[in-house]
Protein backbone atom coordinates (compact mmCIF):
# COMPACT_ATOMS: atom_id res chain seq x y z
CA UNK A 1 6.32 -32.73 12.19
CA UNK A 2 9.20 -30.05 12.84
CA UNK A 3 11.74 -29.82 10.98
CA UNK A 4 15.15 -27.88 12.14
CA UNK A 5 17.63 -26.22 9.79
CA UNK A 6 20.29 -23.60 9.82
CA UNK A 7 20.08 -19.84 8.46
CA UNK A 8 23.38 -17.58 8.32
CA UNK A 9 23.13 -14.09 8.42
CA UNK A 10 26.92 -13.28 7.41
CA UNK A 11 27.42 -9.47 7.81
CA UNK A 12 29.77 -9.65 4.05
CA UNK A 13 26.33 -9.94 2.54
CA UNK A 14 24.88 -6.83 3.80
CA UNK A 15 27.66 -4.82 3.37
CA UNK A 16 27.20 -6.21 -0.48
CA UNK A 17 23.46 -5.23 -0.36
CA UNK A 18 24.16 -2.23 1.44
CA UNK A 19 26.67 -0.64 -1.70
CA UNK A 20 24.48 -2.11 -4.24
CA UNK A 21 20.96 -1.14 -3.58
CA UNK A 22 19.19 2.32 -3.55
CA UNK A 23 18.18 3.68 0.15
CA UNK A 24 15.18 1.97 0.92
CA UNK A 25 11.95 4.86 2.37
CA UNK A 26 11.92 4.09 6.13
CA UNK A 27 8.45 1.62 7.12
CA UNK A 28 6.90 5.16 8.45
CA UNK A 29 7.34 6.60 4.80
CA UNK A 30 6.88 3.49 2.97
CA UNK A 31 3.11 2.18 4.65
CA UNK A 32 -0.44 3.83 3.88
CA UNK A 33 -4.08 2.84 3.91
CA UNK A 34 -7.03 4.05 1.60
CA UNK A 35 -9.91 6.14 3.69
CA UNK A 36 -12.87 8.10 2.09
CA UNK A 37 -13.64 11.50 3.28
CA UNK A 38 -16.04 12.00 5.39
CA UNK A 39 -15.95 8.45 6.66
CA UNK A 40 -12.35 8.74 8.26
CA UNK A 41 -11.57 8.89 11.66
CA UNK A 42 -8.15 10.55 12.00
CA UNK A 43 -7.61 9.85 15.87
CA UNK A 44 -8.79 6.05 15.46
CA UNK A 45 -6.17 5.11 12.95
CA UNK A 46 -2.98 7.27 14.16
CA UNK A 47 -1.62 4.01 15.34
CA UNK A 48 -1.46 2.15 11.82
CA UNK A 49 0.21 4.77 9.61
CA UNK A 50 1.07 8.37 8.66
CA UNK A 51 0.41 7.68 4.70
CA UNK A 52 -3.72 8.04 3.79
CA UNK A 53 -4.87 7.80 0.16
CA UNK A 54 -8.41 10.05 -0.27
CA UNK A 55 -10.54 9.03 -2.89
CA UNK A 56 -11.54 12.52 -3.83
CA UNK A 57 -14.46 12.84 -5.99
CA UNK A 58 -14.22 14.99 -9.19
CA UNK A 59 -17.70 15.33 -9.12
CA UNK A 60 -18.11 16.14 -5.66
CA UNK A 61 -16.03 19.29 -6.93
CA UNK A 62 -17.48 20.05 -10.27
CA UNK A 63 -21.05 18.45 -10.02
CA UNK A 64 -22.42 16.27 -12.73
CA UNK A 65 -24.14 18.96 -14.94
CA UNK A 66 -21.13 21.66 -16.13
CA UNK A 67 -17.11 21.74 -16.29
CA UNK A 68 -16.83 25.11 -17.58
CA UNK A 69 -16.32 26.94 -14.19
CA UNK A 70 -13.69 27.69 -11.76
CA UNK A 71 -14.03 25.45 -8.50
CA UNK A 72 -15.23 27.02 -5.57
CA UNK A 73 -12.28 25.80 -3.52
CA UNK A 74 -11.85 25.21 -0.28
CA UNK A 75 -15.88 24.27 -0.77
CA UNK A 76 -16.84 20.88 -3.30
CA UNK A 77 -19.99 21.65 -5.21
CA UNK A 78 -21.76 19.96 -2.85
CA UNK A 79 -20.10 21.81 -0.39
CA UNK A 80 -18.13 19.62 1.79
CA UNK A 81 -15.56 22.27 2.98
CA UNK A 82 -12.41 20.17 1.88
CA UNK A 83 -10.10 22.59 3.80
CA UNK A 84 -11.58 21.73 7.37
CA UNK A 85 -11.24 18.27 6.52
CA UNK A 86 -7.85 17.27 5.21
CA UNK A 87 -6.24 20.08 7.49
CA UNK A 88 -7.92 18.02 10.56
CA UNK A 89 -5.98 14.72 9.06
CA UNK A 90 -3.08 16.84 8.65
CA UNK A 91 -3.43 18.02 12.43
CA UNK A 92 -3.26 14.33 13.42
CA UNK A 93 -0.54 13.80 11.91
CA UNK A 94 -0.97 12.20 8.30
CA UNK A 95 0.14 12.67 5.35
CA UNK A 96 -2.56 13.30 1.70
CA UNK A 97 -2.69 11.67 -1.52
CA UNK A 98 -5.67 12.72 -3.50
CA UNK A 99 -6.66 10.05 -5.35
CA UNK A 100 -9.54 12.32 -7.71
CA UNK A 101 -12.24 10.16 -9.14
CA UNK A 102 -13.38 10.71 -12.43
CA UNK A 103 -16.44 8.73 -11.95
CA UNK A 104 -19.71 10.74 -12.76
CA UNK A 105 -18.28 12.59 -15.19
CA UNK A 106 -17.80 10.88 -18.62
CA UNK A 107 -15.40 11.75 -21.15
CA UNK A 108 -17.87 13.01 -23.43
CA UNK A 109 -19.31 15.60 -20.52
CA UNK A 110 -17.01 17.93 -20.37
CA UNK A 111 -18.16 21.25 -22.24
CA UNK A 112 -13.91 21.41 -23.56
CA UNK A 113 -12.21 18.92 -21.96
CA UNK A 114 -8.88 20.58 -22.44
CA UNK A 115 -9.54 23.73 -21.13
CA UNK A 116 -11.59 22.48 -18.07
CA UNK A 117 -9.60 19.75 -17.51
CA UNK A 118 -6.87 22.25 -17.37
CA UNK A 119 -8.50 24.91 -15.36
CA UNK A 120 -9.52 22.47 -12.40
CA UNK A 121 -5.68 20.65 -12.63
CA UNK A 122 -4.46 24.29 -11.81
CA UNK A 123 -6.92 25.17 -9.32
CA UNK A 124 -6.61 21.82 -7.23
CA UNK A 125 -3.03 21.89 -7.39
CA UNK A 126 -2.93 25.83 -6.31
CA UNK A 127 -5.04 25.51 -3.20
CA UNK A 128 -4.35 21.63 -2.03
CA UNK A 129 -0.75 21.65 -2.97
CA UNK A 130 2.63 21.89 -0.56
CA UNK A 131 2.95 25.89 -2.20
CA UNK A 132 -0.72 26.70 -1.37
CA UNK A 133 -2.30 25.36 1.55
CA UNK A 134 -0.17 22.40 2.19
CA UNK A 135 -2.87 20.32 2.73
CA UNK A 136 -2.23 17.55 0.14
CA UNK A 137 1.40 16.13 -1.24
CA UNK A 138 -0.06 14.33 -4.15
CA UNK A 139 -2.88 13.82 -6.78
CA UNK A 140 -3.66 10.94 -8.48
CA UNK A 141 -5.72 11.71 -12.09
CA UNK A 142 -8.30 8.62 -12.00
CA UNK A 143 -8.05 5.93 -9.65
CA UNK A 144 -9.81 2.77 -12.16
CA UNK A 145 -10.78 4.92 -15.09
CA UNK A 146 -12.01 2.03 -17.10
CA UNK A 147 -14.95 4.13 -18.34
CA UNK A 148 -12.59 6.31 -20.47
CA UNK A 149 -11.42 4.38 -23.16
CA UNK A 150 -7.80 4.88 -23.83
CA UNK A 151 -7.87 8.00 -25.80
CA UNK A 152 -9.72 9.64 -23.45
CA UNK A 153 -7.64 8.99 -20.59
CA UNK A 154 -4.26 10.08 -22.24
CA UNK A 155 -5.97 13.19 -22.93
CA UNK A 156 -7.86 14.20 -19.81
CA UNK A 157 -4.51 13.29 -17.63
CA UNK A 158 -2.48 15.46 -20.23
CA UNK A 159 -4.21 18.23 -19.56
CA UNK A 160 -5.02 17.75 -16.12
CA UNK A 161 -0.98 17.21 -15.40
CA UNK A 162 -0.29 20.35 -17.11
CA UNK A 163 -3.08 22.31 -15.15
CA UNK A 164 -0.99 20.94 -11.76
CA UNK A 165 2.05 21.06 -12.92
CA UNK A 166 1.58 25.13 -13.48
CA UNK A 167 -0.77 25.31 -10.14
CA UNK A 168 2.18 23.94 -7.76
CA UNK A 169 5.29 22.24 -9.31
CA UNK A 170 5.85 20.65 -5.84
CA UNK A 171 2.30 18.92 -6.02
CA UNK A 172 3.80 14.94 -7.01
CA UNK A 173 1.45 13.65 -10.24
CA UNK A 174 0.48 10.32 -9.65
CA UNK A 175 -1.36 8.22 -12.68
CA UNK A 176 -4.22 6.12 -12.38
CA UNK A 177 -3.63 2.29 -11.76
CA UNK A 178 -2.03 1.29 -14.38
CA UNK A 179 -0.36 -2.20 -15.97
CA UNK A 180 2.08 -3.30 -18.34
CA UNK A 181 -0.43 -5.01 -20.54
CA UNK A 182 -3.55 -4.24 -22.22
CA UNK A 183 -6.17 -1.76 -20.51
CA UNK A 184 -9.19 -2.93 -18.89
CA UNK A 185 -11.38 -2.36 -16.40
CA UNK A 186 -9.25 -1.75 -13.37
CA UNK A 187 -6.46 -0.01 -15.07
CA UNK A 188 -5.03 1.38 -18.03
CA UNK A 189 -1.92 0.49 -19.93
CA UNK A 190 1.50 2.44 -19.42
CA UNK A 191 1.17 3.32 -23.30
CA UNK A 192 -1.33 5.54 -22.02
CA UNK A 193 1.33 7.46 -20.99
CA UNK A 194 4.34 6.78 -22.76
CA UNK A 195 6.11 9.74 -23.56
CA UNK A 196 4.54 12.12 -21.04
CA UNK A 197 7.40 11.44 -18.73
CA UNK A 198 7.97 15.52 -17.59
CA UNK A 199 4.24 15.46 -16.81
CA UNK A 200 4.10 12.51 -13.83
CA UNK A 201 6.35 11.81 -10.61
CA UNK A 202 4.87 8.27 -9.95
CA UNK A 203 3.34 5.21 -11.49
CA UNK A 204 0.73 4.04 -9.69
CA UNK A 205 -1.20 0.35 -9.76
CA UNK A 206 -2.90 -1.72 -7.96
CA UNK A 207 -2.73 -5.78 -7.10
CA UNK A 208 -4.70 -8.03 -5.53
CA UNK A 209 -3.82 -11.74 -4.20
CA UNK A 210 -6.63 -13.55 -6.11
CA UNK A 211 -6.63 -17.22 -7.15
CA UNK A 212 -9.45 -16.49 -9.55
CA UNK A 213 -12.04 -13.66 -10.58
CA UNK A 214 -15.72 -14.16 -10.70
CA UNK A 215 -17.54 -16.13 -9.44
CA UNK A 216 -15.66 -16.63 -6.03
CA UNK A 217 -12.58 -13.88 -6.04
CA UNK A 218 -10.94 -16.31 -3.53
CA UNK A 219 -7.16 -14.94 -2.69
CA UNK A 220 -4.55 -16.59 -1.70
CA UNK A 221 -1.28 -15.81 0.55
CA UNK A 222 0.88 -13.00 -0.47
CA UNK A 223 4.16 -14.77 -1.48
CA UNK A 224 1.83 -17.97 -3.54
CA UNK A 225 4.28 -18.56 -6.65
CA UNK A 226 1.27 -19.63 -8.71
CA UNK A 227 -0.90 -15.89 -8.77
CA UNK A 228 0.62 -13.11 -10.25
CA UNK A 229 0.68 -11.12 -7.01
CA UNK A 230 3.97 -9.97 -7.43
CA UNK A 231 4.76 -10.72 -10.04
CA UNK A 232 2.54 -7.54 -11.47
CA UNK A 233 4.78 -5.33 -9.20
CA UNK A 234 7.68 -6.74 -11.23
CA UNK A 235 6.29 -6.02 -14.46
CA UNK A 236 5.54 -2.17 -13.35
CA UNK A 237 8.99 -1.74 -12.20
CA UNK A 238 10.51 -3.74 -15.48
CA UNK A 239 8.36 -0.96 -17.59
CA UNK A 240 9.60 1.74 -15.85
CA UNK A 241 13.64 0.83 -15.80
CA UNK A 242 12.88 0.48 -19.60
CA UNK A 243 10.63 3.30 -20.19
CA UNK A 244 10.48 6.40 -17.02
CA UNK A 245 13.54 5.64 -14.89
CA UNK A 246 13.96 7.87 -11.96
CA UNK A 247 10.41 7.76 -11.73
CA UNK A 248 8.49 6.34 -7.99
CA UNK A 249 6.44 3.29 -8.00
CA UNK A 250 3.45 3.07 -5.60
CA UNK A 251 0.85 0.31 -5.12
CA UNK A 252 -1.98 2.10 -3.46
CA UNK A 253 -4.61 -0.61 -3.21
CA UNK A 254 -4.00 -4.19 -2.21
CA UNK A 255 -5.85 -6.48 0.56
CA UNK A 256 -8.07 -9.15 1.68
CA UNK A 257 -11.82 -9.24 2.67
CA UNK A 258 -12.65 -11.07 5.86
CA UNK A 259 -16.14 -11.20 6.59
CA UNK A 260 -17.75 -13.28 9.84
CA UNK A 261 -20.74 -13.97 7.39
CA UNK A 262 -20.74 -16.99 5.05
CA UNK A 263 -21.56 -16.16 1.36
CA UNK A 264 -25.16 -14.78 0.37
CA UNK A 265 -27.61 -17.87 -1.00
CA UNK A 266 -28.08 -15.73 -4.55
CA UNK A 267 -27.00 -13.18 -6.13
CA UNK A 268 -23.57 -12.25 -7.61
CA UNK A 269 -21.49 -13.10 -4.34
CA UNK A 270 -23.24 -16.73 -4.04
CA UNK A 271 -20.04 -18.16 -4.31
CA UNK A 272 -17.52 -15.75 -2.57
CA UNK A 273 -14.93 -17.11 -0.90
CA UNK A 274 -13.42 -14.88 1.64
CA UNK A 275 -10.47 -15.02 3.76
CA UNK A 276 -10.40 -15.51 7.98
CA UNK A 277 -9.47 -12.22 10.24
CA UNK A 278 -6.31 -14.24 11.45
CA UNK A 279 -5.17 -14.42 7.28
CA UNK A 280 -6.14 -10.85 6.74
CA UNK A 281 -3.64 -9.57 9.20
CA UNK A 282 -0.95 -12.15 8.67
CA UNK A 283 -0.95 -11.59 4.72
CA UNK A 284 -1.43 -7.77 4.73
CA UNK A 285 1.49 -7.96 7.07
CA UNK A 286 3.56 -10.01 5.13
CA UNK A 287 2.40 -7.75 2.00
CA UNK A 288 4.17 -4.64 3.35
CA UNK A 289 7.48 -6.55 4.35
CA UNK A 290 7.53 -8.21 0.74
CA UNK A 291 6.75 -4.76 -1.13
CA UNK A 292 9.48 -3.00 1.01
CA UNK A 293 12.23 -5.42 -0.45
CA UNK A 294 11.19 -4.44 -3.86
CA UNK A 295 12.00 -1.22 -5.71
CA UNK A 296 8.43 0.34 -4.61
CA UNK A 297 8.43 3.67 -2.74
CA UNK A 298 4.75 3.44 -1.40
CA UNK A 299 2.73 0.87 -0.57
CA UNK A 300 -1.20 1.50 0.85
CA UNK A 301 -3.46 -1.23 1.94
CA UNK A 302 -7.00 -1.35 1.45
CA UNK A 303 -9.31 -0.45 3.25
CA UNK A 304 -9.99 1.74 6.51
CA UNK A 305 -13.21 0.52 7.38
CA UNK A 306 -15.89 -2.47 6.95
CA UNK A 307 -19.67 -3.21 7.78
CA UNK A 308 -18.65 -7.12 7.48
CA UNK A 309 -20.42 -7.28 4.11
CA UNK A 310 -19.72 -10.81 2.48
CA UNK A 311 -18.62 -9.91 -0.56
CA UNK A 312 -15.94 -8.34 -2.45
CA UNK A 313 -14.41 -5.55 -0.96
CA UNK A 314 -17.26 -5.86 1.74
CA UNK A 315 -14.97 -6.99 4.51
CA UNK A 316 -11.39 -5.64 3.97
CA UNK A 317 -10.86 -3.19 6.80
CA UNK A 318 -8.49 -2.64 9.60
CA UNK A 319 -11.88 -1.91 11.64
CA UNK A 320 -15.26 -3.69 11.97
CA UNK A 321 -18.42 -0.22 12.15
CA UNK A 322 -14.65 1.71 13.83
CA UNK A 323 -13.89 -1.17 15.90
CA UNK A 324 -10.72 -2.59 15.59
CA UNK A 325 -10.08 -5.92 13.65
CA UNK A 326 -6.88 -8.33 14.01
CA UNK A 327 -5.30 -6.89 11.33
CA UNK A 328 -5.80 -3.27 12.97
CA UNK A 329 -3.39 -4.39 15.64
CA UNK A 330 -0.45 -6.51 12.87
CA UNK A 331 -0.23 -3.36 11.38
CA UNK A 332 -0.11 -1.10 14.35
CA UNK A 333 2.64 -3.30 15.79
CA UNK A 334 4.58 -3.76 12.04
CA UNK A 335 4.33 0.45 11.98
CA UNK A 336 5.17 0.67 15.68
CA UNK A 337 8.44 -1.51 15.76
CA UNK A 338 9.68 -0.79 12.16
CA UNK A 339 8.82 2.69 11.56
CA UNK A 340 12.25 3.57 12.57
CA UNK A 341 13.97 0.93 9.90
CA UNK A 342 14.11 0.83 6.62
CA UNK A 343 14.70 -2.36 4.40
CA UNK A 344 18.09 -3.52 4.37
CA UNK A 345 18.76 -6.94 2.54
CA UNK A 346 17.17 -10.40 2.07
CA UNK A 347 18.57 -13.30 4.51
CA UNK A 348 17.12 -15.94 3.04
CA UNK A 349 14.32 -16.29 0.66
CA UNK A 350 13.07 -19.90 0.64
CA UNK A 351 9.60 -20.69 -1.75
CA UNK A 352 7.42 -22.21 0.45
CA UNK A 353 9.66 -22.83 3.38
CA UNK A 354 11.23 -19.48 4.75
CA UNK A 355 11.77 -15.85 4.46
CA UNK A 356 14.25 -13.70 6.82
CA UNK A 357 14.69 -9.97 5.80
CA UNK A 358 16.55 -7.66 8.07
CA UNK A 359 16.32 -3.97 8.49
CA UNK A 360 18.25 -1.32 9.77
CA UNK A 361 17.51 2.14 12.21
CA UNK A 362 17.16 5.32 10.70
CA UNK A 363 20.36 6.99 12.39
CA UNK A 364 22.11 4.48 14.80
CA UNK A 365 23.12 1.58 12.12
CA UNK A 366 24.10 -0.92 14.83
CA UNK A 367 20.15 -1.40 16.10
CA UNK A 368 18.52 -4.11 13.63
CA UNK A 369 15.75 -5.97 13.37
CA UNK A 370 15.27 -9.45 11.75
CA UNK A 371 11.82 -10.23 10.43
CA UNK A 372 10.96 -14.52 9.86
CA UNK A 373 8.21 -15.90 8.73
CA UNK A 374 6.92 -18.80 6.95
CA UNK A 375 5.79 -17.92 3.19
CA UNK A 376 2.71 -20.06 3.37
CA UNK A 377 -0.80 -20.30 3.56
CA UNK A 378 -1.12 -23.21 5.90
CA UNK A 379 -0.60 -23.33 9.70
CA UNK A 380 2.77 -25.58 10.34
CA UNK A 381 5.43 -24.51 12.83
CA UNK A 382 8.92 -25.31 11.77
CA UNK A 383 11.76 -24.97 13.93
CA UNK A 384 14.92 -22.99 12.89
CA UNK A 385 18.32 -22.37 13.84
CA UNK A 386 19.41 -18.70 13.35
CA UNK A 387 22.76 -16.65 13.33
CA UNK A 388 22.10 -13.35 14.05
CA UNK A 389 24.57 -11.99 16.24
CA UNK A 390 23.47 -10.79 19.92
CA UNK A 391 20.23 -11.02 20.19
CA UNK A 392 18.34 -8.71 22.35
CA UNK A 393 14.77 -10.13 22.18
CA UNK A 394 12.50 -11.88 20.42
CA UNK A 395 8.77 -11.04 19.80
CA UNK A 396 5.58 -12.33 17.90
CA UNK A 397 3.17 -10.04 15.97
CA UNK A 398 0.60 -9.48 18.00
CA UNK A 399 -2.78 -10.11 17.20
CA UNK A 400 -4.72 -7.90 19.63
CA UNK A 401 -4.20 -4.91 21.59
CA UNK A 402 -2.19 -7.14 24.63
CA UNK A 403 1.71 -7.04 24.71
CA UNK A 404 3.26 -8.67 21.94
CA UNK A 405 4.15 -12.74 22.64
CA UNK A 406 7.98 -12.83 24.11
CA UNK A 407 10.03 -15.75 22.25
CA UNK A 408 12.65 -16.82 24.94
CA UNK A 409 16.30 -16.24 23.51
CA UNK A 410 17.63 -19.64 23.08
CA UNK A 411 21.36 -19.35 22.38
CA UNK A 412 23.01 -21.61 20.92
CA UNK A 413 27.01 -21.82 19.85
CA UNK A 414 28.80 -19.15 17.59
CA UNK A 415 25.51 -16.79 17.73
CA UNK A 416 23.02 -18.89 17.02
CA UNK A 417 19.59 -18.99 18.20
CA UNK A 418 16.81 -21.75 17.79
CA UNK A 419 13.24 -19.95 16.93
CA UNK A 420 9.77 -21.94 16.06
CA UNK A 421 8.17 -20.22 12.56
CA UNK A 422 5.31 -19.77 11.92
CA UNK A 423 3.00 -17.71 9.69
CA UNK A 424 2.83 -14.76 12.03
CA UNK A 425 5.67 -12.85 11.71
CA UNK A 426 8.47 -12.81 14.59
CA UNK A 427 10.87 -10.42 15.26
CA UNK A 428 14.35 -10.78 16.31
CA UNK A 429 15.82 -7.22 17.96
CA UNK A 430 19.78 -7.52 17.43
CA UNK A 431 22.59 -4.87 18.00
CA UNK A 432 25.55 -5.88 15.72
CA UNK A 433 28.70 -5.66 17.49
């Protein structure tokens, strides 16, 4: 059954929202996947984004055996020539965070952790950063660091930060993933560094759409008022207005798998319950537009690339063995069309009904964009009448590589135009007069 209501978009609200809030990043500045080294394929994934986060292995750089030594930069010890690579990404066009892994080397390894920790903050920061080579813009010190225990952690990224912070000053320092609470696995608490403010540019965490844990880590749509989605992004941001203002938030992992294979018959996945391709674009989608309303500066999905494993994080690429998946062409169209925009106000923002956000071009201010879309998990249509203004067009997010799906511009009186919603994004072009 449809269902047909009416949605204002009165231009004294956005002048309101437009005064009151902080420039929003543009979508170009704003959207990022995670890659892996030597796996990436710069020229594949041009289309999607200009932001890549590198998990960049400390003990790729260092070994596993000794800390006490000078790294052998642009070489890793195991002498991947790092230069080569990221300037080739660079080439293409993206952008670098480092995210360096501290895995392989435990806290009780290093010959003096503060000196080598130290030493390698400086010489990663001298050669990557924007005063050396210009190959990276930021490092992240740990990405889930849950084998340091708290201690640890506050004092490897101490002296790691100051290491940087001497190397290049222009380098950003990013934390690990972090969260308001209590530290476990996946991510230490904020105390961890509380009061280390001059040291760090951005808090970093990372948030995932799940219903449950083990056994099945089934997820559920982005704006689901029962998970706490986004409601940990709220919590980060609360900390930091009470405890590091000024300083950038970024959410550098979030996603969902979406494997063609059903669940192994034993083992640990037995019971996974993934998501379909068609909710893996939608969601990730809808992710971005939701972040980009919130006072978040970065947001990168996760992940580049998938073997369609059924499992957790076995099936949450934008590409299928570097072939491109349905969410490979939502987020080439959301980075395509609103690249150019940046987030200007909430519409309307209906729990489990509706959700309009508009956004507004980089230089000429008159050129916006209207994004709808029903906040659900469930596939209903539900008719709406809209006043936007003039309305130039009206497109769907495509799903595949063909032109996006044309919505025919039904006018009604005083501005209004009639629009079926649905879970897949549309998107209403509109010059204000």
């Amino acid at each position: 059954m449809k269902k047909a209501s009416v949605v204002f978009l009165g231009i004294l609200c956005f002048c309101v929202c437009r005064v009151c809030a902080k420039d929003r990043p543009l979508m170009r500045d704003f959207m990022g996947m995670c890659v892996h080294t030597v796996q990436f394929k710069p020229d594949l994934y041009r289309p999607v984004c200009r932001l890549v986060r590198d998990y960049h292995g400390l003990n790729w750089d260092l070994g596993s055996e000794r800390t006490d030594f000078w790294p052998t930069f642009p070489f890793a010890h195991n002498r991947v020539d790092w230069e080569t690579m990221y300037a080739g990404w660079n080439k293409a066009g993206f952008e670098i965070d480092a995210s360096i892994q501290l895995g392989g080397i435990e806290a009780d390894k290093w010959i003096n952790l503060p000196r080598d920790a130290e030493t390698y903050g400086f010489a990663f920061a001298r050669f990557f950063g924007p005063s050396g080579r210009g190959l990276v813009t930021s490092a992240e010190i740990g990405n889930e660091p849950g084998h340091y225990d708290d201690a640890a952690y506050r004092k490897v990224f101490t002296h790691m930060a100051q290491g940087m912070r001497l190397g290049d000053p222009r380098l950003k320092i990013v934390t690990c993933a972090m969260t308001p609470g209590q530290s476990h696995q996946y991510a230490k608490s904020l105390e961890c560094v509380k009061g280390l403010e001059q040291l760090y540019d951005v808090i970093n965490f990372h948030s995932y759409a799940q219903v449950q844990g083990w056994p099945t880590w089934q997820r559920s749509y982005p704006e689901d008022p029962s998970i706490p989605y986004l409601k940990e992004a709220r919590n980060i941001i609360d900390w930091r207005d009470q405890n590091a203002s000024g300083k950038e938030i970024w959410i550098t992992e979030f996603g969902w798998d979406a494997s063609t294979k059903p669940a192994p018959k034993e083992g640990t996945f037995k019971d996974w319950v993934g998501s379909t391709e068609r909710e893996q674009a939608r969601y990730m989608v809808r992710s971005f537009l939701v972040f980009s309303a919130m006072d978040l500066d970065r947001a990168y999905m996760f992940w580049f690339n998938d073997t369609d494993q059924p499992q957790v994080h076995g099936s949450s690429g934008l590409t299928r063995d570097y072939t491109p998946k349905l969410s490979f062409y939502a987020m080439s169209y959301l980075y395509r069309t609103l690249g150019d925009y940046r987030f200007d106000g909430i519409v309307t923002r209906q729990t489990g009904d509706l959700y309009v956000y508009r956004y507004t071009h980089k230089t000429d201010l008159a050129k916006l964009i209207f994004v709808a879309w029903s906040p659900t998990g469930n596939e209903r249509t539900v008719d709406r009448t809209i006043a936007v203004g003039p309305v130039e067009r009206i497109e769907k997010m495509p799903l595949s590589d063909k032109e996006p799906e044309t919505i025919p511009v039904i006018r009604k009186p005083n501005g209004e135009v009639s629009v079926p919603i649905t879970e897949s994004p549309i998107f209403l072009f509109c010059r204000s007069r």
